[in-house]
Every structure is written in C-alpha cells, then in structure tokens.
C-alpha atoms as a PDB file:
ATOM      1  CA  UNK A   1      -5.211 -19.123  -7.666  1.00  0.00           C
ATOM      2  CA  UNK A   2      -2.845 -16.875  -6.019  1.00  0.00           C
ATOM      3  CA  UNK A   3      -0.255 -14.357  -8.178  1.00  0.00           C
ATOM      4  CA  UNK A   4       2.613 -12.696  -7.508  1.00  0.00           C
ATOM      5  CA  UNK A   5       2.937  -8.991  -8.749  1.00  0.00           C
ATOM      6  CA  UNK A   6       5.682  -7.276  -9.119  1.00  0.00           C
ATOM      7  CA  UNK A   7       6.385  -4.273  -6.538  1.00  0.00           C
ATOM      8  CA  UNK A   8       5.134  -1.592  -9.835  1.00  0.00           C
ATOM      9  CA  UNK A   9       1.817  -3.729 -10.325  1.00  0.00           C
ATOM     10  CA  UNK A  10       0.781  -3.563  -6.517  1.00  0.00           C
ATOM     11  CA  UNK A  11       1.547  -0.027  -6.096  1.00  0.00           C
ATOM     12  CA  UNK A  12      -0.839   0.476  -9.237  1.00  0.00           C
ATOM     13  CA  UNK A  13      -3.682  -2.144  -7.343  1.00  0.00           C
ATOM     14  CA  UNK A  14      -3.112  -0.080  -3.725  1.00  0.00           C
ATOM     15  CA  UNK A  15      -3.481   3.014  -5.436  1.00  0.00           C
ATOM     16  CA  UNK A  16      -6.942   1.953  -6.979  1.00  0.00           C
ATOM     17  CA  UNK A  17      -8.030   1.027  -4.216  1.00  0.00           C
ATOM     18  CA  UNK A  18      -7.282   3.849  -2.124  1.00  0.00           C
ATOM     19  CA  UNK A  19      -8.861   6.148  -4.242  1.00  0.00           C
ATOM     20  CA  UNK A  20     -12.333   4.447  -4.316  1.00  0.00           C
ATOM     21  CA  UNK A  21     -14.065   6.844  -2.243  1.00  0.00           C
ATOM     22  CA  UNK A  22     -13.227   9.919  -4.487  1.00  0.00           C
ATOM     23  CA  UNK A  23     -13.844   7.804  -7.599  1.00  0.00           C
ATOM     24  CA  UNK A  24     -17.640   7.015  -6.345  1.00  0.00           C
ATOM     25  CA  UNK A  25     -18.089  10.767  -4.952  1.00  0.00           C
ATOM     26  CA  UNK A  26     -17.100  12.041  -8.204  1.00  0.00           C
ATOM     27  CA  UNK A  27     -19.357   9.014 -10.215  1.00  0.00           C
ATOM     28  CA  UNK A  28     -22.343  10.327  -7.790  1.00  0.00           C
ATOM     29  CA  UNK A  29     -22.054  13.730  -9.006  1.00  0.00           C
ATOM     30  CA  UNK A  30     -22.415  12.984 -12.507  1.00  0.00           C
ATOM     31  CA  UNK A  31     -25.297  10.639 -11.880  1.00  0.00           C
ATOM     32  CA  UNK A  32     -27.222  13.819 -10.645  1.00  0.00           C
ATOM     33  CA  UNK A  33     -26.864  15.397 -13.587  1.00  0.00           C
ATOM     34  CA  UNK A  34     -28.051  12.268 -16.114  1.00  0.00           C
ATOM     35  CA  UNK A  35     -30.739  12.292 -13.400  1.00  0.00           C
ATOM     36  CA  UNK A  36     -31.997  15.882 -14.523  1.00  0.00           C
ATOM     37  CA  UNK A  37     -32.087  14.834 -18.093  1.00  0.00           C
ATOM     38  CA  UNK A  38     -33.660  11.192 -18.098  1.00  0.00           C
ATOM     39  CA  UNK A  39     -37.049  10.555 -18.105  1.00  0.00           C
ATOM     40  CA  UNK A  40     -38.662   7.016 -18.190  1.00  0.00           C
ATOM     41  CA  UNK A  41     -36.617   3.688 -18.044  1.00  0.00           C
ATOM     42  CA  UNK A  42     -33.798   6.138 -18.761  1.00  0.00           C
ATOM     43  CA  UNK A  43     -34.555   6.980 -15.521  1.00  0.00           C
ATOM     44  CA  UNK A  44     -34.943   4.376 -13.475  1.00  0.00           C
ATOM     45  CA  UNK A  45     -31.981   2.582 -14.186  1.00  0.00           C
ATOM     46  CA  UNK A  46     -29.696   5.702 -13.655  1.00  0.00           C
ATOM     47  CA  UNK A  47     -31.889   5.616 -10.056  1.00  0.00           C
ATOM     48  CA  UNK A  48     -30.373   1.921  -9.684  1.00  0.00           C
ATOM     49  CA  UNK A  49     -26.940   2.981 -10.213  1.00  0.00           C
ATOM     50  CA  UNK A  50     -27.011   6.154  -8.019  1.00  0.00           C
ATOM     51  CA  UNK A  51     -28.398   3.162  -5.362  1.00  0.00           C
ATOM     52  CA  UNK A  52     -25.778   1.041  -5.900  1.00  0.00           C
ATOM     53  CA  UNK A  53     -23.064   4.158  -5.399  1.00  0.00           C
ATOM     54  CA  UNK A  54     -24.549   5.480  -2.332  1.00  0.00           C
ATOM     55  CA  UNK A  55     -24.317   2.011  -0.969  1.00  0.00           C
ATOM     56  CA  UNK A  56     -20.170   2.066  -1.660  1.00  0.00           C
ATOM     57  CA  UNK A  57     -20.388   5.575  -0.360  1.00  0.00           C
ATOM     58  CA  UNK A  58     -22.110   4.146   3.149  1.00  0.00           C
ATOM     59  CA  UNK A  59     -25.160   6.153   2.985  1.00  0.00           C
ATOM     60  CA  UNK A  60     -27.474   5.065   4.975  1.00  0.00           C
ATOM     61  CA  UNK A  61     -30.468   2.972   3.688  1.00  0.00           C
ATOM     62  CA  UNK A  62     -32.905   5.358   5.152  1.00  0.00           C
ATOM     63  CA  UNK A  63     -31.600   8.169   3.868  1.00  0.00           C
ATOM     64  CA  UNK A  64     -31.449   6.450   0.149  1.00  0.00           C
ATOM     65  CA  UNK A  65     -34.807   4.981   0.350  1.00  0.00           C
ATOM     66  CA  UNK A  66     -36.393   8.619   1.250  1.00  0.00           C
ATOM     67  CA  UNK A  67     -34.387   9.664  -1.999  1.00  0.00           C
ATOM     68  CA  UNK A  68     -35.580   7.474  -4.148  1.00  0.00           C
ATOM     69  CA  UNK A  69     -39.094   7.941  -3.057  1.00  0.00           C
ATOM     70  CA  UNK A  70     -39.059  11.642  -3.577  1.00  0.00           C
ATOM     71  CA  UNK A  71     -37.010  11.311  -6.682  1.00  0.00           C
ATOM     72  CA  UNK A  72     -35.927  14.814  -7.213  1.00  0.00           C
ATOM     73  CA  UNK A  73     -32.434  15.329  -8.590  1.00  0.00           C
ATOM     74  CA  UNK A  74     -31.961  18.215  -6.371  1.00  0.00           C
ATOM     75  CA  UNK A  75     -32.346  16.930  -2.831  1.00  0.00           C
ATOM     76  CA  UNK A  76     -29.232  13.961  -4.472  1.00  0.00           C
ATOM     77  CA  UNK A  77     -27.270  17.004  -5.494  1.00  0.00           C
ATOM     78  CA  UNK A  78     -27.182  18.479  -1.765  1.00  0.00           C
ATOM     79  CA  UNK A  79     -25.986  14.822  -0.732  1.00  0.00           C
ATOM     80  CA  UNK A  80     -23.671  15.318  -3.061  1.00  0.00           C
ATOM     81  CA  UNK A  81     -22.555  18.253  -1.198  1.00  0.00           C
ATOM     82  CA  UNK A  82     -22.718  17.390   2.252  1.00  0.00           C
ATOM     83  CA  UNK A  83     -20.476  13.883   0.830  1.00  0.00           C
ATOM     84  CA  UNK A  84     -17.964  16.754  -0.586  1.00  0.00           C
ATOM     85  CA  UNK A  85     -17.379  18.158   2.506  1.00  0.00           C
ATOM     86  CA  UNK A  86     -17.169  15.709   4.964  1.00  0.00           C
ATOM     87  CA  UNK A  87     -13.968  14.631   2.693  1.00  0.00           C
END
C-alpha cells in the first residue's frame, strides 16, 4: 500500500529520520540515570531498553554483553560519553 505525501510531509519523515542517532544518544543518557534509581524488575527492564538502544546506536554486542554483566550505571554513563564525542 504505497502513499503519496506531499513535499511538507516528506521533509517532516526525512527529518525524523535523520535525526535518529541524536534521538537514541540522548534516550541512552537518560536511561543511565533511571538506571541509578531502579532496583528490581524496575531494573531489569530499563536494562532491556538500554539493550535495545545500544543496538540502534551499533554498539557492539561484546561491549553490551560485558555491560550488562557488570551492571553498574557508571561504566554505561562513560559509553555515554565516548558516544558524545565521536558525534
């Protein structure tokens, strides 16, 4: 089902999707700090989210599975960081 969109409506789509990266680097750093303040389930499912950004971010998967595994919100922070200023 294909649609035609008018010149203002795919300006508004390219723009979204240009701006993905900075919209996941800025959801990653707010993730660290729910991280710091969940405890429990809480937790874990802001753990699956921060996953599931790193993976639009490209981190690699050994690099996310070591985080997860020591699951300390400051070692994501300095990811956050080195993500910051490669952009």
């Amino acid at each position: 089902m294909a649609r035609d969109f008018s010149p203002y409506q795919q300006k508004v789509i390219k723009r979204f999707y240009d701006n993905q990266n900075p919209i996941a680097h800025e959801r990653l750093a707010e993730l660290v700090g729910e991280l710091y303040l969940s405890s429990g389930k809480k937790r874990e499912k802001v753990w699956s989210t921060i996953v599931e950004t790193m993976k639009k971010l490209e981190v690699p998967e050994a690099r996310i599975k070591h985080l997860v595994e020591q699951d300390k919100p400051e070692l994501l922070a300095q990811l956050v960081k080195e993500l910051e200023a490669k952009s």
